[in-house]
N, C-alpha and C. Protein backbone atom coordinates (compact mmCIF):
# COMPACT_ATOMS: atom_id res chain seq x y z
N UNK A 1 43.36 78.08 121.19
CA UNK A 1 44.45 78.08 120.25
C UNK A 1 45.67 78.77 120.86
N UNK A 2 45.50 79.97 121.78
CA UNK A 2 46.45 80.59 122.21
C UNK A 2 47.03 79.90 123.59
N UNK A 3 46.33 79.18 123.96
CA UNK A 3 46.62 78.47 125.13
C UNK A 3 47.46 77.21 124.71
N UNK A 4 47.34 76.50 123.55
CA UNK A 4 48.01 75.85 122.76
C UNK A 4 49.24 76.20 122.11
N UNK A 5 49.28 77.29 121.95
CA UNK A 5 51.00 77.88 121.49
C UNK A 5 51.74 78.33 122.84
N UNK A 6 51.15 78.39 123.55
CA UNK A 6 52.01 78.94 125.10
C UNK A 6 52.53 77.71 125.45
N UNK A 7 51.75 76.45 125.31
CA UNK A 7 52.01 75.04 125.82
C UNK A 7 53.00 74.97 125.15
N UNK A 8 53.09 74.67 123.84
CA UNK A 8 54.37 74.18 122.89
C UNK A 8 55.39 75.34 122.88
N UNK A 9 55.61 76.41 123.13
CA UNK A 9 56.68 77.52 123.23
C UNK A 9 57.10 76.82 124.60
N UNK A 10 56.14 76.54 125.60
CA UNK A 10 56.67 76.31 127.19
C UNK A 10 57.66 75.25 126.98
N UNK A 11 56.92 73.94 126.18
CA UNK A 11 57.62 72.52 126.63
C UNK A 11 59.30 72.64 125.76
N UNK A 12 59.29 73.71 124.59
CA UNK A 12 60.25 74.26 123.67
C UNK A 12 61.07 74.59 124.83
N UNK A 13 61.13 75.46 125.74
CA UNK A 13 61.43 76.52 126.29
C UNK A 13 62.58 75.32 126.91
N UNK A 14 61.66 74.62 127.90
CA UNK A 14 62.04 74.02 129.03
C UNK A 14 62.91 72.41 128.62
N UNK A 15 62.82 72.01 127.60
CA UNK A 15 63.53 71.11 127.24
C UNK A 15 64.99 72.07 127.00
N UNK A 16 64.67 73.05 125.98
CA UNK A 16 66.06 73.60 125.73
C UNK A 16 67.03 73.81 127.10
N UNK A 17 66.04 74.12 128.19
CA UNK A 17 66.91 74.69 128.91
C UNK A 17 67.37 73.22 130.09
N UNK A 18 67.00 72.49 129.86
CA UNK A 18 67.57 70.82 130.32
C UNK A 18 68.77 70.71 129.62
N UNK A 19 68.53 70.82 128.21
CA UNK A 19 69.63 70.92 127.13
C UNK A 19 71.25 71.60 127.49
N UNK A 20 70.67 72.64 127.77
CA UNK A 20 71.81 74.04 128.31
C UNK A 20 72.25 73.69 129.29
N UNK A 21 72.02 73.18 130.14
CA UNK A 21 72.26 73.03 131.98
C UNK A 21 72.90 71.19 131.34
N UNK A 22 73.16 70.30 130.27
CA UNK A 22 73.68 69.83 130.26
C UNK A 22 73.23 68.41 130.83
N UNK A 23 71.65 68.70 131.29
CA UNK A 23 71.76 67.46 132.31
C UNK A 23 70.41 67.03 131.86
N UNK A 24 69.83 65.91 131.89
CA UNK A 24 68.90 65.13 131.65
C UNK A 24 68.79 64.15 132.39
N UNK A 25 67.19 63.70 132.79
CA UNK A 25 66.77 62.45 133.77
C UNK A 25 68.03 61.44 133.81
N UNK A 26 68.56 61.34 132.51
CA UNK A 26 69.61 59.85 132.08
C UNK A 26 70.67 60.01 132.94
N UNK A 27 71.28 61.42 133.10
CA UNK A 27 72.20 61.49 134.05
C UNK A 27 71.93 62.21 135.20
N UNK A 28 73.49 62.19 136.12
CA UNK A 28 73.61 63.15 137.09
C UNK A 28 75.12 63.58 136.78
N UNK A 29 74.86 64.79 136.72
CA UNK A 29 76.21 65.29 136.82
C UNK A 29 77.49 64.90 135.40
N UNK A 30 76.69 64.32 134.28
CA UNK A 30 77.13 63.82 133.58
C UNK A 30 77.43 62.18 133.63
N UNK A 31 77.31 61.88 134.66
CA UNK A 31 77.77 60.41 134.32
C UNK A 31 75.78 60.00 133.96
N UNK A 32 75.60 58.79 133.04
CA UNK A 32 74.41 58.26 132.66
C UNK A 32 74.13 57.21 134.07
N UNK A 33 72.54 57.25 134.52
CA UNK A 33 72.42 56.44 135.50
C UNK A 33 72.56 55.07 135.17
N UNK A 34 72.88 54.02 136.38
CA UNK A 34 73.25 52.94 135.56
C UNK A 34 74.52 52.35 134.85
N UNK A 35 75.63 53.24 134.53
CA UNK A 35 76.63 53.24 134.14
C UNK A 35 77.42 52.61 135.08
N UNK A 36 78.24 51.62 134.36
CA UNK A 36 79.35 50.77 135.32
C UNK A 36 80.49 51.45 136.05
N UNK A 37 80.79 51.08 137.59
CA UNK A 37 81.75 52.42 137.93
C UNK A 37 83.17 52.42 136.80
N UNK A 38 83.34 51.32 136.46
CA UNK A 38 84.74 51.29 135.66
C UNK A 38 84.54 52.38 134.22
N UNK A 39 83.35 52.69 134.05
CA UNK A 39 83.33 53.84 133.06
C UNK A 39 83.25 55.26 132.99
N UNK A 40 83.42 55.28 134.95
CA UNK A 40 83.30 56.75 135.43
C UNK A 40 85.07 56.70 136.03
N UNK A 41 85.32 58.14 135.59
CA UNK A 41 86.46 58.29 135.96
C UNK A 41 86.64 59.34 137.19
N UNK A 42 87.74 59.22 137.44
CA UNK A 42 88.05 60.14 138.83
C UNK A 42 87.52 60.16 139.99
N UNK A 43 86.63 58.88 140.43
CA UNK A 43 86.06 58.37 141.54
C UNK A 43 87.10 57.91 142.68
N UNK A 44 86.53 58.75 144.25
CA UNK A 44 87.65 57.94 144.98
C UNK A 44 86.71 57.11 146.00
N UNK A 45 87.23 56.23 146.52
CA UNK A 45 86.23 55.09 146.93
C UNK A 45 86.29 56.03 148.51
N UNK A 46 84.66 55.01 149.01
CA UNK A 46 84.36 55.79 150.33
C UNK A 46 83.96 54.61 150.98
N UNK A 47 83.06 54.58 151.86
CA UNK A 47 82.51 53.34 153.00
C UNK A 47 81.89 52.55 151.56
N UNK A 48 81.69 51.15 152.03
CA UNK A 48 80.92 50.21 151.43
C UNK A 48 80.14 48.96 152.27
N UNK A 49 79.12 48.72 152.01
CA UNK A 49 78.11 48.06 152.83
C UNK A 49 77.15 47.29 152.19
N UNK A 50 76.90 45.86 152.32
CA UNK A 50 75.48 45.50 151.69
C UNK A 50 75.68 45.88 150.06
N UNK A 51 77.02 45.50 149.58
CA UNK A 51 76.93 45.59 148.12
C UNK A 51 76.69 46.74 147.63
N UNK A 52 76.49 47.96 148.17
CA UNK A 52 76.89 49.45 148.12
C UNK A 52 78.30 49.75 148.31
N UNK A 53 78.48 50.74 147.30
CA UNK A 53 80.17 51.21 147.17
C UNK A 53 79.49 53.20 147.29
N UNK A 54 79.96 53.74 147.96
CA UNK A 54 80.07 55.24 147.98
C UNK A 54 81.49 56.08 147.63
N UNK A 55 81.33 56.15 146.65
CA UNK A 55 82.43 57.45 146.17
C UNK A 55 82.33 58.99 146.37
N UNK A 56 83.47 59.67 145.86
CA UNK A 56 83.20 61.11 145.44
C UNK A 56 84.27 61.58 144.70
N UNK A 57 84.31 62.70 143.93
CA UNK A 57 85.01 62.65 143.19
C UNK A 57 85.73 64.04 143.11
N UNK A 58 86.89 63.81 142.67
CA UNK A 58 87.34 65.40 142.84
C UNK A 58 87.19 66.62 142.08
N UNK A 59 85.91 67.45 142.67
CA UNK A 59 85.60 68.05 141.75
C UNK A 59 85.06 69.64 142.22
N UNK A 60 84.67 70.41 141.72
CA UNK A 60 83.89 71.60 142.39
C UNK A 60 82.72 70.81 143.04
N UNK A 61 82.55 71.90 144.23
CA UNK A 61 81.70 71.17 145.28
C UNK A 61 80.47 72.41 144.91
N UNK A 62 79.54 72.36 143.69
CA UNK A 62 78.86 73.28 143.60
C UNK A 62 78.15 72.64 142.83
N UNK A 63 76.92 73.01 142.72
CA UNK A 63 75.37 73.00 142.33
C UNK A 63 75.29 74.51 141.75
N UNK A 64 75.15 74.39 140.55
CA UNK A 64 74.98 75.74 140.00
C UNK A 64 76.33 76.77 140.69
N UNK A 65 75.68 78.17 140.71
CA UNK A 65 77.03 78.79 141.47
C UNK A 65 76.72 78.16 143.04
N UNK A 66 75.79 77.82 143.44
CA UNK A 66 75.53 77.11 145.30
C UNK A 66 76.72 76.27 145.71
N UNK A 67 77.40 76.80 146.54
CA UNK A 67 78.44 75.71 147.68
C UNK A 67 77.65 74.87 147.96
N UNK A 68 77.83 73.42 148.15
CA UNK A 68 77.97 72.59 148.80
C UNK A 68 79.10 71.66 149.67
N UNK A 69 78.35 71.22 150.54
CA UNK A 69 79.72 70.15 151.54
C UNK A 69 79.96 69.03 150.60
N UNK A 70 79.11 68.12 150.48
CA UNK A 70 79.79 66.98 149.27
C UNK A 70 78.90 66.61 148.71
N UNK A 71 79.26 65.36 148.06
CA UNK A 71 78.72 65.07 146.49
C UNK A 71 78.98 63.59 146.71
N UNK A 72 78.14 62.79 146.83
CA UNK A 72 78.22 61.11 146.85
C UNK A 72 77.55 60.45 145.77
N UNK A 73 78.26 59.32 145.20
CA UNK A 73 78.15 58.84 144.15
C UNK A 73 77.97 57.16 144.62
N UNK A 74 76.53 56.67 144.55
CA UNK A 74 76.86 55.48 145.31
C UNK A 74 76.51 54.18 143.38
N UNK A 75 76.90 53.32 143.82
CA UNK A 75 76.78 52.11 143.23
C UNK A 75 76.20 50.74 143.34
N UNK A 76 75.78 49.90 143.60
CA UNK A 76 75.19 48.63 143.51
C UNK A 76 75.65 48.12 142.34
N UNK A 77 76.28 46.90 142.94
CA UNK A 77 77.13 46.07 142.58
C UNK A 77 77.61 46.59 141.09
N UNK A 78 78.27 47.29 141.40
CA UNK A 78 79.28 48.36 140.65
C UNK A 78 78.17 49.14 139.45
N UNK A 79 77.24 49.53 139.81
CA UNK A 79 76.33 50.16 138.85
C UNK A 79 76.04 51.00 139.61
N UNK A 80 75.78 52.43 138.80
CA UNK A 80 75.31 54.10 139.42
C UNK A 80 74.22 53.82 139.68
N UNK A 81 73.56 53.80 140.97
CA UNK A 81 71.81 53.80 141.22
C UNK A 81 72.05 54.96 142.72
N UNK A 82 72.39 55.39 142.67
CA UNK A 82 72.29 56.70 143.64
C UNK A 82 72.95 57.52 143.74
N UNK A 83 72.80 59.14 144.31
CA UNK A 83 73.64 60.25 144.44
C UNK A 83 72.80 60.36 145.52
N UNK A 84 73.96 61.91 146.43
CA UNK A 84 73.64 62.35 147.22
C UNK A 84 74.34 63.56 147.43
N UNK A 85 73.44 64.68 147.67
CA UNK A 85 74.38 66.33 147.73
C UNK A 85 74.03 66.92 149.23
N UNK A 86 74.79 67.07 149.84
CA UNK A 86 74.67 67.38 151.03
C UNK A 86 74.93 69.20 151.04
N UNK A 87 74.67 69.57 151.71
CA UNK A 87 74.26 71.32 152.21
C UNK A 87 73.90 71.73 153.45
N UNK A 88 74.60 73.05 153.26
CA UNK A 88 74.19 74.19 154.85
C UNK A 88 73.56 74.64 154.67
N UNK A 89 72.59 75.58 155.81
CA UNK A 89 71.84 76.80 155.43
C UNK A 89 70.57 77.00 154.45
N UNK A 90 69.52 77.74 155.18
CA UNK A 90 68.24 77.30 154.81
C UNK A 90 68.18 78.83 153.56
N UNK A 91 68.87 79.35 153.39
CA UNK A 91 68.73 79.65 151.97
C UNK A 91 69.55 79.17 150.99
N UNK A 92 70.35 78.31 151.54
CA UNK A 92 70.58 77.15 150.07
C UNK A 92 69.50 76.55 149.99
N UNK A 93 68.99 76.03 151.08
CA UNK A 93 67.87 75.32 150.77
C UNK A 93 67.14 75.84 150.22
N UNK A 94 66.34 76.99 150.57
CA UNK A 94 65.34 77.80 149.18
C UNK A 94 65.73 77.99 147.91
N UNK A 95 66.77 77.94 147.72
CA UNK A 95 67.29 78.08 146.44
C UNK A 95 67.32 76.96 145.75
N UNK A 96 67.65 76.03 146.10
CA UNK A 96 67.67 74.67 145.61
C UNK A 96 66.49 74.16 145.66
N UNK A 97 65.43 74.43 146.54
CA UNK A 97 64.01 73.70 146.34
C UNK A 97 63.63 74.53 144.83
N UNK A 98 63.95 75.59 144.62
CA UNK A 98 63.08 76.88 143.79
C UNK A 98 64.34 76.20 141.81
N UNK A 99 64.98 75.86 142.06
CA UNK A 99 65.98 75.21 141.09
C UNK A 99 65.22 73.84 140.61
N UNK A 100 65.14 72.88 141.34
CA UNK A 100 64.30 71.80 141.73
C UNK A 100 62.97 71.64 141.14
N UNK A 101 62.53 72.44 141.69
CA UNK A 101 60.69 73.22 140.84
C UNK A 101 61.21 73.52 139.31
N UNK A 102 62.06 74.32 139.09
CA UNK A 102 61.85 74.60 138.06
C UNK A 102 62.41 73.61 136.96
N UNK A 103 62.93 73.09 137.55
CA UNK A 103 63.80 71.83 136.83
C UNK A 103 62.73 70.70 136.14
N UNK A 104 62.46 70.19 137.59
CA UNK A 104 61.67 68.93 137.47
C UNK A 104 59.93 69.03 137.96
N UNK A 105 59.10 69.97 137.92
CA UNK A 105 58.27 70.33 138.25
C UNK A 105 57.90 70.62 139.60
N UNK A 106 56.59 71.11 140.11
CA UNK A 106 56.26 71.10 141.48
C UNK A 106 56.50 69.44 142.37
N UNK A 107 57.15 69.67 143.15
CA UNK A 107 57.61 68.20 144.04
C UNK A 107 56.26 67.88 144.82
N UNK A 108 56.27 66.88 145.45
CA UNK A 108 55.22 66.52 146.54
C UNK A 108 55.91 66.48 148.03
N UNK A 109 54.77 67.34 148.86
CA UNK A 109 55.20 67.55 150.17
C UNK A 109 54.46 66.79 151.44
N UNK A 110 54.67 65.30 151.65
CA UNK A 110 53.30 64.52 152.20
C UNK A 110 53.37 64.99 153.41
N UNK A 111 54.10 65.86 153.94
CA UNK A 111 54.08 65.94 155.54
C UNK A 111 54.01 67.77 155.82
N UNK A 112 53.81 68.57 155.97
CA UNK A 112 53.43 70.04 155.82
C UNK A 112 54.42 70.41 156.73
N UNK A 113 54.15 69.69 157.88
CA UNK A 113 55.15 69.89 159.39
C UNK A 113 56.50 69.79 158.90
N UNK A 114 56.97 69.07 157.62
CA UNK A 114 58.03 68.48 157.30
C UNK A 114 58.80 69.47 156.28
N UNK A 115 59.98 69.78 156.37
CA UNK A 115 60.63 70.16 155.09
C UNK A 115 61.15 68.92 154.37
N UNK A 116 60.34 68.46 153.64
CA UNK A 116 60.76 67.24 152.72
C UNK A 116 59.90 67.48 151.21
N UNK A 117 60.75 67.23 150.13
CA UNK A 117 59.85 67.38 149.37
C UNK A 117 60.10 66.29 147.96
N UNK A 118 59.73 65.51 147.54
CA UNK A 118 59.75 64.39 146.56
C UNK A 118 59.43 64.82 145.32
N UNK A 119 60.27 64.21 144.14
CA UNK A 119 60.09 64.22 142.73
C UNK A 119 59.66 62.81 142.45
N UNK A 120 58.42 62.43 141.81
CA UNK A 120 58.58 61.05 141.31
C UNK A 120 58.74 61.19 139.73
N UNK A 121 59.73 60.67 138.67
CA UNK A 121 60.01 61.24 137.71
C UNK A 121 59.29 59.67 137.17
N UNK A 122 60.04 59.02 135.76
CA UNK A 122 59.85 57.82 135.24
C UNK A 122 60.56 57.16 136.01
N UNK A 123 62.43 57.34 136.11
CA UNK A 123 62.90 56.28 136.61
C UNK A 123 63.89 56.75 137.51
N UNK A 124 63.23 57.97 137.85
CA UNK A 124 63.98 58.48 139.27
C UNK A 124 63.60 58.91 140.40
N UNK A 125 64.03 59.07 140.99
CA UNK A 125 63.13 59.79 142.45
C UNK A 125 63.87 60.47 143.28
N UNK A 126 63.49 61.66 143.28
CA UNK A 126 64.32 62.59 144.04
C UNK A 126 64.03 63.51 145.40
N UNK A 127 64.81 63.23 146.28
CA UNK A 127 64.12 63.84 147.53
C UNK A 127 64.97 64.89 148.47
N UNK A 128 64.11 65.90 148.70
CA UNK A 128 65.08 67.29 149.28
C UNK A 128 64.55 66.97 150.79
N UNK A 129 65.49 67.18 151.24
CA UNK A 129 64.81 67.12 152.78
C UNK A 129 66.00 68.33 153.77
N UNK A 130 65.35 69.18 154.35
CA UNK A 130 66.39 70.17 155.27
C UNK A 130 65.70 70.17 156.88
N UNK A 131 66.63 70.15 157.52
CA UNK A 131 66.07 70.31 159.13
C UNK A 131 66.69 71.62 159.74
N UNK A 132 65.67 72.51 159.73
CA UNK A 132 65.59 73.77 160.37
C UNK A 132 66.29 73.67 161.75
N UNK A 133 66.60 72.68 162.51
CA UNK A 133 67.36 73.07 163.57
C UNK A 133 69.02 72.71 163.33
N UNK A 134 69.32 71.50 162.56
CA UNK A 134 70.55 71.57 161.96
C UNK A 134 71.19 72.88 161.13
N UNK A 135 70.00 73.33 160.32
CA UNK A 135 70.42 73.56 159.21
C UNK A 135 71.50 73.21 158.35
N UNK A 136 71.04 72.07 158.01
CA UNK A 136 71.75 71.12 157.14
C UNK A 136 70.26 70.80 155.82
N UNK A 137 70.62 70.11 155.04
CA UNK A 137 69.86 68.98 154.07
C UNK A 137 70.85 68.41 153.09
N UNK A 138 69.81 67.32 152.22
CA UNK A 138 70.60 66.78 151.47
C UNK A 138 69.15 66.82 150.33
N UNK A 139 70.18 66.30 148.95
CA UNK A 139 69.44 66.30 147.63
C UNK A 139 69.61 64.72 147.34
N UNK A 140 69.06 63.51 147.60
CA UNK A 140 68.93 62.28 147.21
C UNK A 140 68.42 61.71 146.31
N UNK A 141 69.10 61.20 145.20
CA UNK A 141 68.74 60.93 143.89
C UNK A 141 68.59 59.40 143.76
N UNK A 142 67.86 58.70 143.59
CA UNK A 142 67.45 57.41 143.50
C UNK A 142 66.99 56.96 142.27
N UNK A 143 67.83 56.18 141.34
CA UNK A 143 67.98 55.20 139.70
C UNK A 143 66.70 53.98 140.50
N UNK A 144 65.51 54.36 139.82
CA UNK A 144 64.60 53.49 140.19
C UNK A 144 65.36 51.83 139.70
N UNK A 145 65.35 51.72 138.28
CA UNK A 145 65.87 50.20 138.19
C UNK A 145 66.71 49.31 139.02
N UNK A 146 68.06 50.19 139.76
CA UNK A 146 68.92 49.75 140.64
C UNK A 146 68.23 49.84 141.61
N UNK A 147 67.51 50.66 142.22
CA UNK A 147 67.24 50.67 143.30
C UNK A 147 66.15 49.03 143.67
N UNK A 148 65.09 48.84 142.49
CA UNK A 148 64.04 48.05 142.79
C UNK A 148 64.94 46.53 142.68
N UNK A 149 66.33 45.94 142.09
CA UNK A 149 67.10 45.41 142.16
C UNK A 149 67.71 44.78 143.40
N UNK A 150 67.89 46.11 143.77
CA UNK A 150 68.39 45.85 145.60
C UNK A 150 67.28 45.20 146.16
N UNK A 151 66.01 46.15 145.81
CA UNK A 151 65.26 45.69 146.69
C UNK A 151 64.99 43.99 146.44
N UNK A 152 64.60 44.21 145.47
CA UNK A 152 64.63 42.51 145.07
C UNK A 152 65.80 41.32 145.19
N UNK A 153 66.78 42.09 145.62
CA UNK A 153 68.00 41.21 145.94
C UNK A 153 68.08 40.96 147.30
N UNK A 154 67.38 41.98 147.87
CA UNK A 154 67.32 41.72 149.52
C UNK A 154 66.28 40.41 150.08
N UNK A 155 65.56 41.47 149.16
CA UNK A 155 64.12 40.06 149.69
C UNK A 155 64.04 38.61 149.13
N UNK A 156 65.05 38.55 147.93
CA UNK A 156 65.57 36.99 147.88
C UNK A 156 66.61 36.78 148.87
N UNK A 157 68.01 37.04 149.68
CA UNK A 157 68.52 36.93 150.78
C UNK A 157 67.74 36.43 151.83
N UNK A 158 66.57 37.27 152.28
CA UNK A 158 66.03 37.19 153.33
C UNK A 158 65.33 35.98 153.53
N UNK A 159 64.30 35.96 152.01
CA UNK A 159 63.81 34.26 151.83
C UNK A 159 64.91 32.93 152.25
N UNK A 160 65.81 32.93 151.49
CA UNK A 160 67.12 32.32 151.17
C UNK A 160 67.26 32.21 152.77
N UNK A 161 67.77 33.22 153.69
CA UNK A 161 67.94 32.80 155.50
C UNK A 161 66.59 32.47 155.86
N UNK A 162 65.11 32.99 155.79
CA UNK A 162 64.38 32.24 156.18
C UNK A 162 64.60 31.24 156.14
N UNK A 163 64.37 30.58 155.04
CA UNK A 163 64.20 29.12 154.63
C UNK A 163 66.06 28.31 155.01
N UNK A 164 66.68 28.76 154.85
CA UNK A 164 68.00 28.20 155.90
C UNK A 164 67.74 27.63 157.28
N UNK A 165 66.39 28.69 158.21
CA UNK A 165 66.20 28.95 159.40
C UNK A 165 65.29 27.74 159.56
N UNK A 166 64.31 27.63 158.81
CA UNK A 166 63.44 26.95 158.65
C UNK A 166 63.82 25.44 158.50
N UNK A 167 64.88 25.40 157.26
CA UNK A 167 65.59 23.45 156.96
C UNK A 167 66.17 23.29 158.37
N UNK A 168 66.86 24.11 159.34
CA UNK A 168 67.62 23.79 160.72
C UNK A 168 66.62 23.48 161.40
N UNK A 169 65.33 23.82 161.53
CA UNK A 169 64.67 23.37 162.92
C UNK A 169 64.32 21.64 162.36
């Protein structure tokens, strides 16, 4: 019974504090994943490739009180299906893995040798990765729906030139 009120005070606890911090799976940073770029404002355009558009926007370059170098906002075919937070220094990095944990639970670490560490959420996926000799990392946020889109948009392309390759011979 008492192990049962710690549970429901916990999941109380920890939603509120998703609540407070403003941010939920749906978004990043406030914009909702998925959202058309024409409904995000103050975006300035960056490289584009393969139906990817990369922005950033002018804004504090911070994660909590944490500096960061930048903040990328990518799109598929003008829809939010990725971010990306780039960083120095391997106690940002502890700090941000230990933010991370507490956020979105214990991550998965498939490689031990590796500083990499994965969130698989419902419809996101999030991956920290830092290299101890750079000391650099980044925080990569991946909108499963857009993302499995691409993927599926690729691998009809690819069919599509197969079979192009294939009617020529």
């Amino acid at each position: 019974m008492r192990k049962g009120i710690f549970l429901i005070l916990g999941a109380y606890i920890l939603g509120f504090w998703g609540v407070a911090f403003g941010e939920t799976f749906e978004t990043f940073r406030g914009i909702q994943w998925g959202a058309d770029k024409k409904e995000v404002s103050g975006l300035t355009a960056g490289p584009q490739r393969e139906n990817v558009e990369v922005y950033t926007r002018n804004e504090n370059k911070k994660v909590g009180d944490i500096e960061v170098e930048s903040i990328y906002y990518l799109f598929y075919k003008g829809k939010f299906g990725a971010a990306m937070i780039n960083f120095q220094g391997g106690s940002r990095f502890s700090t941000l893995k230990e933010a991370l944990r507490q956020k979105y639970g214990t991550g998965e670490r498939p490689d031990a040798s590796v500083e990499k560490y994965i969130w698989d959420l419902k419809d996101l996926k999030i991956i920290l990765s830092f290299s101890p000799v750079k000391e650099s990392g980044s925080i990569d946020y991946f909108y499963q729906p857009i993302v499995q889109q691409r993927e599926k948009d690729k691998t009809k392309a690819s069919q599509q030139n197969t079979r192009k390759r294939i009617d020529d011979l």
